[in-house]
Protein backbone atom coordinates (compact mmCIF):
# COMPACT_ATOMS: atom_id res chain seq x y z
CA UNK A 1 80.63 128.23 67.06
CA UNK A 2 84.59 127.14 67.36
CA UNK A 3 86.62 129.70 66.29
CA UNK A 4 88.57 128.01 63.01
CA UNK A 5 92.26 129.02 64.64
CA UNK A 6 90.70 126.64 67.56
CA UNK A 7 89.17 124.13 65.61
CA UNK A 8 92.64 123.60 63.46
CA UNK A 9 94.42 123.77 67.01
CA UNK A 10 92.22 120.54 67.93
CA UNK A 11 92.33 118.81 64.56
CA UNK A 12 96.08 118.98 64.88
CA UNK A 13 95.65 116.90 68.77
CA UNK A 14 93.51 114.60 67.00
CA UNK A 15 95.20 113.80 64.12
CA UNK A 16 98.41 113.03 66.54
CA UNK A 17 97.14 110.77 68.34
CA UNK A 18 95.70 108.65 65.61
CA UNK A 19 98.76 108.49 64.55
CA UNK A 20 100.28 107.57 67.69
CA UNK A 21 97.41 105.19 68.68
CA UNK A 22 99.14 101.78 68.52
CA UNK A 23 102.01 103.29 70.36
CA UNK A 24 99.50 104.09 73.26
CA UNK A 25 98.06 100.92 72.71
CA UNK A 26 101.11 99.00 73.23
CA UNK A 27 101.85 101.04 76.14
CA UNK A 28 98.80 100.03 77.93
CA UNK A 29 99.13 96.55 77.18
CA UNK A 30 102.57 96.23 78.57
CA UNK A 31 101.08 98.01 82.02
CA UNK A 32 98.07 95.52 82.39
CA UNK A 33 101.10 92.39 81.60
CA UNK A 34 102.88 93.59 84.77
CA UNK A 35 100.70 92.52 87.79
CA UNK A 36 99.78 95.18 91.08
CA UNK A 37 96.92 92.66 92.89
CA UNK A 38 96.37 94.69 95.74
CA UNK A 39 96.39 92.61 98.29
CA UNK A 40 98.73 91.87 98.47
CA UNK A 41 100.25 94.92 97.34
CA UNK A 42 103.75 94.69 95.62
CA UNK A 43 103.18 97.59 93.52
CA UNK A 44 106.63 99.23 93.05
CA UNK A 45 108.23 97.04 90.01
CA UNK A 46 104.91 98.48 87.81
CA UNK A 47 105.80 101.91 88.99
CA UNK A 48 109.62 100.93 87.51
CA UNK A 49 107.86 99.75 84.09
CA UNK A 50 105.77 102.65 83.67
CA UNK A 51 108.42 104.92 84.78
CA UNK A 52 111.20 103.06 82.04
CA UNK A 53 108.53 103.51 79.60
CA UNK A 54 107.47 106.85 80.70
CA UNK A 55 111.17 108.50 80.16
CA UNK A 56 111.60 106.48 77.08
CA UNK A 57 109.27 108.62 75.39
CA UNK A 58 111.19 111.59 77.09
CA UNK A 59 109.17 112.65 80.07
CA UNK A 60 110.78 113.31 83.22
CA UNK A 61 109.64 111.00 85.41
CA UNK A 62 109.71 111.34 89.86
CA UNK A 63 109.98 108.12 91.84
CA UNK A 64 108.42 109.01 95.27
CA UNK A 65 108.90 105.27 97.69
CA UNK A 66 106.37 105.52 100.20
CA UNK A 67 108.67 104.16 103.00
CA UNK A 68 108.32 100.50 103.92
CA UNK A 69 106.77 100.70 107.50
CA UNK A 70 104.10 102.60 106.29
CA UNK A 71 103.21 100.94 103.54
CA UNK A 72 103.08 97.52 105.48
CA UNK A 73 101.74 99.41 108.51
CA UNK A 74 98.99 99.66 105.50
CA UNK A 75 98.98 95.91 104.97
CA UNK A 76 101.04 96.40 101.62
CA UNK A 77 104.14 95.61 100.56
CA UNK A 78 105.73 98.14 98.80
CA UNK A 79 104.47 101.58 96.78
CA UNK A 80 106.28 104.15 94.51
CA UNK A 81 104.05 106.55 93.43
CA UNK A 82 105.15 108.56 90.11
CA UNK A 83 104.68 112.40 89.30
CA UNK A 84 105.78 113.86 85.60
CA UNK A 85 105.81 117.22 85.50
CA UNK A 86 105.66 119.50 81.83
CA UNK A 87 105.51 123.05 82.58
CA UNK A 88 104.54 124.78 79.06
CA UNK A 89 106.12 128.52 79.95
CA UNK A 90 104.57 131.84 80.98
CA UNK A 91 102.68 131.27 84.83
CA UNK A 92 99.39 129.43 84.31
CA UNK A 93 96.96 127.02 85.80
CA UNK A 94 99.01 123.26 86.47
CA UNK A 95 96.11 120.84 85.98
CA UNK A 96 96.97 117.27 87.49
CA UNK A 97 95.33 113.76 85.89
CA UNK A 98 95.69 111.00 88.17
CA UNK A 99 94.83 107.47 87.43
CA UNK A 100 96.06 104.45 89.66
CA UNK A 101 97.45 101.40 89.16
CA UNK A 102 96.95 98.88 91.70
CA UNK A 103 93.90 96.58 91.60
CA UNK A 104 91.83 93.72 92.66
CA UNK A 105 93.19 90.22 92.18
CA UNK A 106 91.63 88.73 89.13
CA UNK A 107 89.50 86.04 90.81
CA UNK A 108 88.10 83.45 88.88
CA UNK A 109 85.80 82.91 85.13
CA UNK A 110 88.07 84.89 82.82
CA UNK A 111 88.18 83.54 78.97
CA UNK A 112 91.15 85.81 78.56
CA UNK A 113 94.05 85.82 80.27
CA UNK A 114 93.83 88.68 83.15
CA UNK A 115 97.58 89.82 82.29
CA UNK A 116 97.48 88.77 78.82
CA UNK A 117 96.78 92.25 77.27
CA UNK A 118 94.83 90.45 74.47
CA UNK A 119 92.77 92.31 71.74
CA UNK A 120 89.85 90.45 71.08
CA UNK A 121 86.77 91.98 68.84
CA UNK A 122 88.17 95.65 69.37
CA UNK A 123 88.90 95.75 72.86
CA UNK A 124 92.02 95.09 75.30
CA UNK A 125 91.34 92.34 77.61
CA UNK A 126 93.03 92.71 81.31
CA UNK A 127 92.93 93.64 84.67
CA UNK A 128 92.83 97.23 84.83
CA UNK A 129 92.32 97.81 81.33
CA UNK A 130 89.45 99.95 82.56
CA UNK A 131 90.14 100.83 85.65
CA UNK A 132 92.42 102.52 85.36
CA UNK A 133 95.92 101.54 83.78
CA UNK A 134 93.99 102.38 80.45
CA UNK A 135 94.27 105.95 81.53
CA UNK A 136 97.87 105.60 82.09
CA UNK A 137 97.32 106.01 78.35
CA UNK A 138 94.89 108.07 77.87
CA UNK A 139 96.84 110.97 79.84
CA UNK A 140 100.27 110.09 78.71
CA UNK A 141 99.06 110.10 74.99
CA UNK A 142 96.81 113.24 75.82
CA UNK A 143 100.26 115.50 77.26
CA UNK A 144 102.33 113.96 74.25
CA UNK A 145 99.92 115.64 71.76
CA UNK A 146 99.96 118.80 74.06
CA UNK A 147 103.55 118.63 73.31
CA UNK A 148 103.58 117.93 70.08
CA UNK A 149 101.26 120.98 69.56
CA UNK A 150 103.29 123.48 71.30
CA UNK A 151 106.50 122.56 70.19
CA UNK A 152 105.16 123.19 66.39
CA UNK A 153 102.86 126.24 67.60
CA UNK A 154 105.27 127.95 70.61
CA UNK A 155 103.65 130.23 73.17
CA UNK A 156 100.65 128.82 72.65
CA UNK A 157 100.14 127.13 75.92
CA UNK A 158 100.98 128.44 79.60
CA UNK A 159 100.82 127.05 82.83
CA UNK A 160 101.32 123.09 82.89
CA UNK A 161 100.20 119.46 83.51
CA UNK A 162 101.36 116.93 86.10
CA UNK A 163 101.35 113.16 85.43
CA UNK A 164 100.17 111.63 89.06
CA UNK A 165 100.34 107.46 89.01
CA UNK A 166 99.57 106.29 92.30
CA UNK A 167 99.29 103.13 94.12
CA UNK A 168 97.03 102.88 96.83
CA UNK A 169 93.42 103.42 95.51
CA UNK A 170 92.03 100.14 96.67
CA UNK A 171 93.08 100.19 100.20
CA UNK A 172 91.84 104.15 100.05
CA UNK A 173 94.96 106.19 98.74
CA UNK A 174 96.09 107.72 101.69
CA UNK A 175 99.41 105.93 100.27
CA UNK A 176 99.17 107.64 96.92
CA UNK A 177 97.50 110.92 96.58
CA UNK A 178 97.23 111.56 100.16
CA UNK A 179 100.56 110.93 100.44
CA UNK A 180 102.25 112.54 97.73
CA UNK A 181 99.91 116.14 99.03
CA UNK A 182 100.64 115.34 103.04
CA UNK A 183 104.38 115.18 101.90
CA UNK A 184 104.05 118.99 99.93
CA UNK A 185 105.04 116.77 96.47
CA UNK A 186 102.19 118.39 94.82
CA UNK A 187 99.61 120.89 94.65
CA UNK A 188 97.51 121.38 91.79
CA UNK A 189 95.00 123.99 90.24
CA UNK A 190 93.11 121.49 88.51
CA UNK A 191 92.42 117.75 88.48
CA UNK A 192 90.89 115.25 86.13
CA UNK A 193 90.99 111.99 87.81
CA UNK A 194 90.64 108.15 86.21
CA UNK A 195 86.72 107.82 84.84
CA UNK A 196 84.71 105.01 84.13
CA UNK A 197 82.45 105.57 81.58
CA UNK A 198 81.52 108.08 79.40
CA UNK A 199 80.09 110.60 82.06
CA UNK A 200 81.94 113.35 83.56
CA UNK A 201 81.85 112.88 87.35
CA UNK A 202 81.73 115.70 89.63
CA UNK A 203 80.48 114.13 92.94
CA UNK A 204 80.92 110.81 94.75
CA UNK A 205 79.44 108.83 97.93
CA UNK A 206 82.00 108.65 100.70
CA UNK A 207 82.80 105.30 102.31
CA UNK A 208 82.98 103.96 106.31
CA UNK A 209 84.52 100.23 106.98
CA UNK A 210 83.98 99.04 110.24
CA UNK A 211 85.65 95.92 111.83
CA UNK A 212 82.55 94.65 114.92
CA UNK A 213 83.67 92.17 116.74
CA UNK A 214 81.10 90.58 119.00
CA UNK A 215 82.92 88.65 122.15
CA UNK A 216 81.17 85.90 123.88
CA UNK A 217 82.27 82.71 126.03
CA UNK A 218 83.06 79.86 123.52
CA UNK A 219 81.61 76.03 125.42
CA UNK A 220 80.97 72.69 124.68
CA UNK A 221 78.43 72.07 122.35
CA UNK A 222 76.62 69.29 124.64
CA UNK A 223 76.94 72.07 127.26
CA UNK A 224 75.47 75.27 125.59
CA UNK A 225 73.99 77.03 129.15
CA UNK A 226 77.98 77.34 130.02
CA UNK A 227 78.85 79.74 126.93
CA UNK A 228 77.94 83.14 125.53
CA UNK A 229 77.25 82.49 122.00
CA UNK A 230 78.25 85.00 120.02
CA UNK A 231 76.80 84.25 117.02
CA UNK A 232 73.36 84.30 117.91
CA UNK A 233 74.38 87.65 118.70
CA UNK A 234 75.70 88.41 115.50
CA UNK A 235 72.18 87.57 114.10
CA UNK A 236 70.55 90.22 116.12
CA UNK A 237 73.01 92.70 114.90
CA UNK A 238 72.37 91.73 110.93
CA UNK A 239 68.60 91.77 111.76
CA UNK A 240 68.92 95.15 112.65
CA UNK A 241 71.20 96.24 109.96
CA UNK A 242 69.22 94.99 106.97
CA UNK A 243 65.87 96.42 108.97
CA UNK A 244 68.02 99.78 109.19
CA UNK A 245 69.04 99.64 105.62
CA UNK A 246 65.04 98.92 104.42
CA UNK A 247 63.33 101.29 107.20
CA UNK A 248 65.77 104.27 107.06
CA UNK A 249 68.38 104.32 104.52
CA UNK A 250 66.49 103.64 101.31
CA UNK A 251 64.38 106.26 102.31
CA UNK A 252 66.76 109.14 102.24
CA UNK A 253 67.53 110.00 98.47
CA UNK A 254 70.19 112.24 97.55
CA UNK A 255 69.89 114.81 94.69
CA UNK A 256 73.17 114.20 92.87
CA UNK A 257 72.14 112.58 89.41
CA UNK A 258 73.29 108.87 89.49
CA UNK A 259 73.71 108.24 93.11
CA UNK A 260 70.48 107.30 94.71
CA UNK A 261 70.84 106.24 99.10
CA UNK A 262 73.11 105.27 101.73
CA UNK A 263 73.66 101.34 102.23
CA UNK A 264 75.10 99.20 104.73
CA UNK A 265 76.61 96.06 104.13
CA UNK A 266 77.98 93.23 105.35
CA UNK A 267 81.27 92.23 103.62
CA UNK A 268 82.90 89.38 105.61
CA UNK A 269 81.67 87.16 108.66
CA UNK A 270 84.05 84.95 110.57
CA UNK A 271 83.66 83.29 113.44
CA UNK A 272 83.64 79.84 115.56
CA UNK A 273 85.95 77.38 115.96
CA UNK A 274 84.43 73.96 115.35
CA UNK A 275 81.52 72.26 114.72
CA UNK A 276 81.06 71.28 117.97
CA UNK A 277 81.65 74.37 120.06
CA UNK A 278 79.30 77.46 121.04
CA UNK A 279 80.94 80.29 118.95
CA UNK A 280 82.97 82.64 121.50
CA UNK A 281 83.95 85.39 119.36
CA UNK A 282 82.23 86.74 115.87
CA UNK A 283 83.99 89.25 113.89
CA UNK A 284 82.25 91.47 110.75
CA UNK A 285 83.30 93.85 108.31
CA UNK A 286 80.60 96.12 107.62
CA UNK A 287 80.56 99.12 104.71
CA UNK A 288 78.51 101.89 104.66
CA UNK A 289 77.96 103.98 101.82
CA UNK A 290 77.41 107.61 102.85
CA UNK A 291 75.97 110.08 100.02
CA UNK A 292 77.30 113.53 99.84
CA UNK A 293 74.34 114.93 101.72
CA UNK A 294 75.63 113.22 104.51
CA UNK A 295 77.91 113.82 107.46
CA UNK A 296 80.67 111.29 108.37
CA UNK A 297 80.93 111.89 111.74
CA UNK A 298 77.30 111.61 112.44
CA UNK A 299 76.87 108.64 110.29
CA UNK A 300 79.42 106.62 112.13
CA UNK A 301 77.85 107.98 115.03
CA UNK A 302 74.89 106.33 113.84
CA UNK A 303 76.44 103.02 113.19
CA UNK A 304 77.57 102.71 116.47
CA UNK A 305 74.61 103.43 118.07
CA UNK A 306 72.62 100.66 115.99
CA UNK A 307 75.08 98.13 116.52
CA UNK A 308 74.68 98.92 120.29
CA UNK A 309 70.97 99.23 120.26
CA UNK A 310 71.04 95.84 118.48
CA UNK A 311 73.16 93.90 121.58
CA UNK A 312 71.36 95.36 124.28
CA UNK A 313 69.13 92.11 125.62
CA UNK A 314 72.56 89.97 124.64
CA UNK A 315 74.38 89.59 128.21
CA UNK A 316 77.38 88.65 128.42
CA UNK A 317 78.24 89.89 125.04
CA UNK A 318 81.11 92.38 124.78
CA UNK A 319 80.91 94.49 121.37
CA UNK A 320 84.56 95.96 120.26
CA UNK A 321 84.39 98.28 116.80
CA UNK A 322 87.45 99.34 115.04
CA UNK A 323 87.10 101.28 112.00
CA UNK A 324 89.06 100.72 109.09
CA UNK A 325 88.47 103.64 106.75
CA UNK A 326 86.55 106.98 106.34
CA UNK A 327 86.19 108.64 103.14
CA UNK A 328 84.84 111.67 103.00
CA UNK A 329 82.15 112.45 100.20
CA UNK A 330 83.16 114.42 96.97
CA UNK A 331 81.46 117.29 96.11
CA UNK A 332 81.39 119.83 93.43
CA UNK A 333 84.02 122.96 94.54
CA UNK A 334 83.86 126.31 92.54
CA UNK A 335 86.40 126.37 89.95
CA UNK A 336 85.79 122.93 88.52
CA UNK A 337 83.07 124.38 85.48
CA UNK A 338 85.82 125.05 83.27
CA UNK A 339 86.99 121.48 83.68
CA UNK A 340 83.23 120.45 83.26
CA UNK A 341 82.07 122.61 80.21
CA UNK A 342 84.95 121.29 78.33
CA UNK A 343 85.41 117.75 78.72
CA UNK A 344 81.05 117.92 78.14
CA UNK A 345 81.70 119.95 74.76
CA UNK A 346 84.63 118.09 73.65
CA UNK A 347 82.89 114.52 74.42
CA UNK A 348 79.76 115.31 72.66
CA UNK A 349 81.97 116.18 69.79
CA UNK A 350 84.23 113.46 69.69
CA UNK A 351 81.52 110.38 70.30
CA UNK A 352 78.62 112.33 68.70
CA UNK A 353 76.09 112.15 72.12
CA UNK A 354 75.61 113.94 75.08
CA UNK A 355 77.33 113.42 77.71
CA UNK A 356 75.94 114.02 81.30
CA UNK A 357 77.37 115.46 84.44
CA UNK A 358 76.65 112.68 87.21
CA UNK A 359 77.96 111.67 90.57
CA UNK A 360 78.44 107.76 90.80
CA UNK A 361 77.93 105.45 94.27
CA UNK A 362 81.71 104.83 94.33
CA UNK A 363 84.06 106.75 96.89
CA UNK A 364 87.82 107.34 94.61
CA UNK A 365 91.00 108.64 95.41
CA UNK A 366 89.80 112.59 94.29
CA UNK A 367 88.33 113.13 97.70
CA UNK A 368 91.62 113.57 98.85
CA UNK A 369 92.48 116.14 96.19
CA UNK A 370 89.57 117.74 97.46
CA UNK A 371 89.97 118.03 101.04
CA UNK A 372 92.91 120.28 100.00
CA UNK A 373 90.75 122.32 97.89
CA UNK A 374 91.64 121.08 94.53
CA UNK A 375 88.75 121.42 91.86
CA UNK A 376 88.39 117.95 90.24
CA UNK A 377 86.28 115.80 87.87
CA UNK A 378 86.79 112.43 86.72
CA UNK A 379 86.46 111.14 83.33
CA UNK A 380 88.83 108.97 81.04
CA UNK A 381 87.74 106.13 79.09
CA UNK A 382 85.56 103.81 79.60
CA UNK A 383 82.41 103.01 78.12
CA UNK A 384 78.44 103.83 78.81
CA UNK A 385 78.26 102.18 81.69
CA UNK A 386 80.75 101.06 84.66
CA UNK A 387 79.08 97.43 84.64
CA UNK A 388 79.17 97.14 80.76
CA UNK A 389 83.78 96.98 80.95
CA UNK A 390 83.73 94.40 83.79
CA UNK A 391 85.65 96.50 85.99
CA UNK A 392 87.12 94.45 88.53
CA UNK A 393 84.90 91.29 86.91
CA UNK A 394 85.85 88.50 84.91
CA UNK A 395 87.12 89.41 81.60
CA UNK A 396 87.53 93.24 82.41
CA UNK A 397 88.16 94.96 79.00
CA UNK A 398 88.35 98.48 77.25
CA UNK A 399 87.16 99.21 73.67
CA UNK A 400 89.75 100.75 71.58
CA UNK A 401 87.49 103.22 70.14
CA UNK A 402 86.78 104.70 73.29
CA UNK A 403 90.51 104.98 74.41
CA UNK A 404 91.03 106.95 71.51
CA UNK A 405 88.25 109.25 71.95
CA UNK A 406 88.99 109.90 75.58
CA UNK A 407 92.42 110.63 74.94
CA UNK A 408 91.41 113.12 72.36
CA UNK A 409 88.65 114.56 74.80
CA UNK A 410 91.31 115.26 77.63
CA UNK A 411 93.86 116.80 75.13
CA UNK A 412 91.29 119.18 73.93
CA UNK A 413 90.08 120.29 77.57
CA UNK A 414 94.14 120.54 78.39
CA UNK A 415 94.53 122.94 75.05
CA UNK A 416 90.89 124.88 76.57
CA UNK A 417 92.32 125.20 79.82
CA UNK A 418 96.27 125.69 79.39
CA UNK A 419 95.62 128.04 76.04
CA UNK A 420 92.48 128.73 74.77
């Protein structure tokens, strides 16, 4: 049972931010009408919106420029990646809550406008509405309640939060959060990280992107016994990745609720030059998904040798592979259950359900908190399901509702942590 000081503590956070809901509303909206596609990656001018707005509501806001050659050494164009820091007074835990803001171009079949910010039928319609520039608002609106409660309740709260809006998530955030931790900009206790539905997230799948390029000797069509084609080639090599992915990978389950096996796919083929000549050079992307059971190294290790095994009656073929990213796995590290029990207790208050722990198929930016031993979950709002928002879909969108409700759910598990 909730002790009543407690409970009055929490009614307090949510009454504040019903109060202040259209103000986090509006803030969202005007994030989602400032555009971060990603590519191509001009990201800093919405780090200089959400940074005006940020200090207009008085919180101190850090502009860290990742510096230009190695952000277009990244295939980006520019990245400032914001920290806010609210210390709350006697030495405590500093929990961080990172969300990102750069994202997918819209692509095509909206019935909204993608930077529009429109409410429609209860929910904001946008690009990144869901993931994640709606959790610019939920953990904005979530520290402004902390901060309304301790300035009219002093000494209730030790230790602090940090604010952590990065840019880099979809080309794999080595240019946010890895950045901002290589650089010694931050180092957290704690983390809650941008969610995507109403599960807490402990555990993810990590990620390897390969580039295989497959060299031949392009010819004459009317000539074909003078080239190397290296497309034919190419069609061993998908033969034996789909084979792999039916005969091997499907068969190896993990046990982390809501991830099930390891895939490999094939992204992007391009090759040829005409119509009219033998192909002399075929390049894929491939992805594969590794679950947290799994090693990198001797996954990739893997890879390689399949790609190999698949060329070897192909002479005249030369194979070149260049990978492109590794992303380690996340997986649970001790210290994280307070993080856990809380956001569970206060969620299943809040929306009235239970709300499971699960690990989800997609790799995120917390890895990297977690390669330098940072505890971490991720949750923020969103609703059942990833699928059922449209994240990174046609008419992505956010319900209102469950804006609110996370943002009350991560104020709560603040006040839990930072005060008891």
């Amino acid at each position: 049972m909730t002790a009543p000081a407690a409970q009055d503590a929490y009614d307090f956070l949510d009454r504040w931010i019903d109060q202040h809901f259209d103000d986090e509303l509006r803030f969202v909206q005007q994030l989602v009408r400032v555009p971060t596609d990603t590519p191509p990656g001009n990201n800093a001018p919405h780090a200089d919106t959400a940074a005006a707005l940020l200090e207009a509501m008085g919180l101190p806001v850090e502009r860290h420029a990742v510096p230009a050659a190695e952000v277009q050494a990244a295939g980006m164009v520019s990245i400032t990646n914001l920290i806010v820091r609210n210390p709350f007074g006697p030495p405590g835990p500093v929990v961080a809550l990172n969300a990102h803001g750069d994202v997918v171009p819209p692509g095509e079949g909206w019935t909204h406008d993608p930077y529009g910010a429109e409410v429609d039928g209860g929910a904001l319609y946008g690009r990144a509405t869901a993931v994640s520039k709606g959790d610019f608002g939920t953990y904005t609106f979530a520290l402004r309640a902390l901060n309304a409660l301790a300035a009219a309740r002093p000494g209730r709260l030790r230790g602090g939060v940090e604010l952590h809006f990065t840019y880099d998530e979809e080309f794999g955030g080595e240019l946010g959060p890895g950045w901002l931790l290589r650089q010694g900009l931050t180092r957290p206790d704690l983390l809650i990280a941008a969610g995507f539905s109403y599960q807490v997230v402990n555990a993810h799948n990590g990620c390897l992107q390969m580039e295989v390029t497959l060299h031949g000797t392009a010819s004459h069509a009317a000539y074909p016994d003078t080239g190397v084609d290296a497309l034919q080639a190419a069609n061993r090599v998908l033969t034996a990745i789909y084979a792999h992915n039916d005969g091997v990978l499907r068969q190896r389950r993990s046990q982390v609720a809501g991830i099930t096996h390891p895939y490999l796919n094939v992204g992007r083929i391009e090759g040829g030059s005409n119509t009219n000549v033998v192909p002399g050079k075929v390049v894929l992307k491939i992805d594969r998904r590794m679950i947290p059971e799994e090693d990198a190294e001797v996954v990739e290790a893997e890879v390689r040798a399949l790609l190999a095994g698949a060329l070897r009656d192909s002479p005249g073929i030369r194979l070149e592979i260049r990978r492109l990213l590794l992303a380690q796995s996340l997986k649970p590290l001790p210290g994280n259950e307070a993080l856990v029990a809380g956001l569970q207790r206060h969620a299943k208050a809040v929306f009235g359900e239970d709300i499971p722990v699960c690990g989800t198929p997609l790799y995120t930016d917390v890895r990297l908190y977690s390669a330098q031993g940072v505890p971490a979950v991720l949750y923020g709002a969103g609703p059942r399901t990833v699928l059922e928002s449209n994240a990174k879909r046609a008419d992505e969108h956010l319900q209102l509702e469950d804006l609110r409700r996370a943002t009350r759910v991560v104020a709560r598990t603040l006040l839990d942590v930072l005060g008891g």
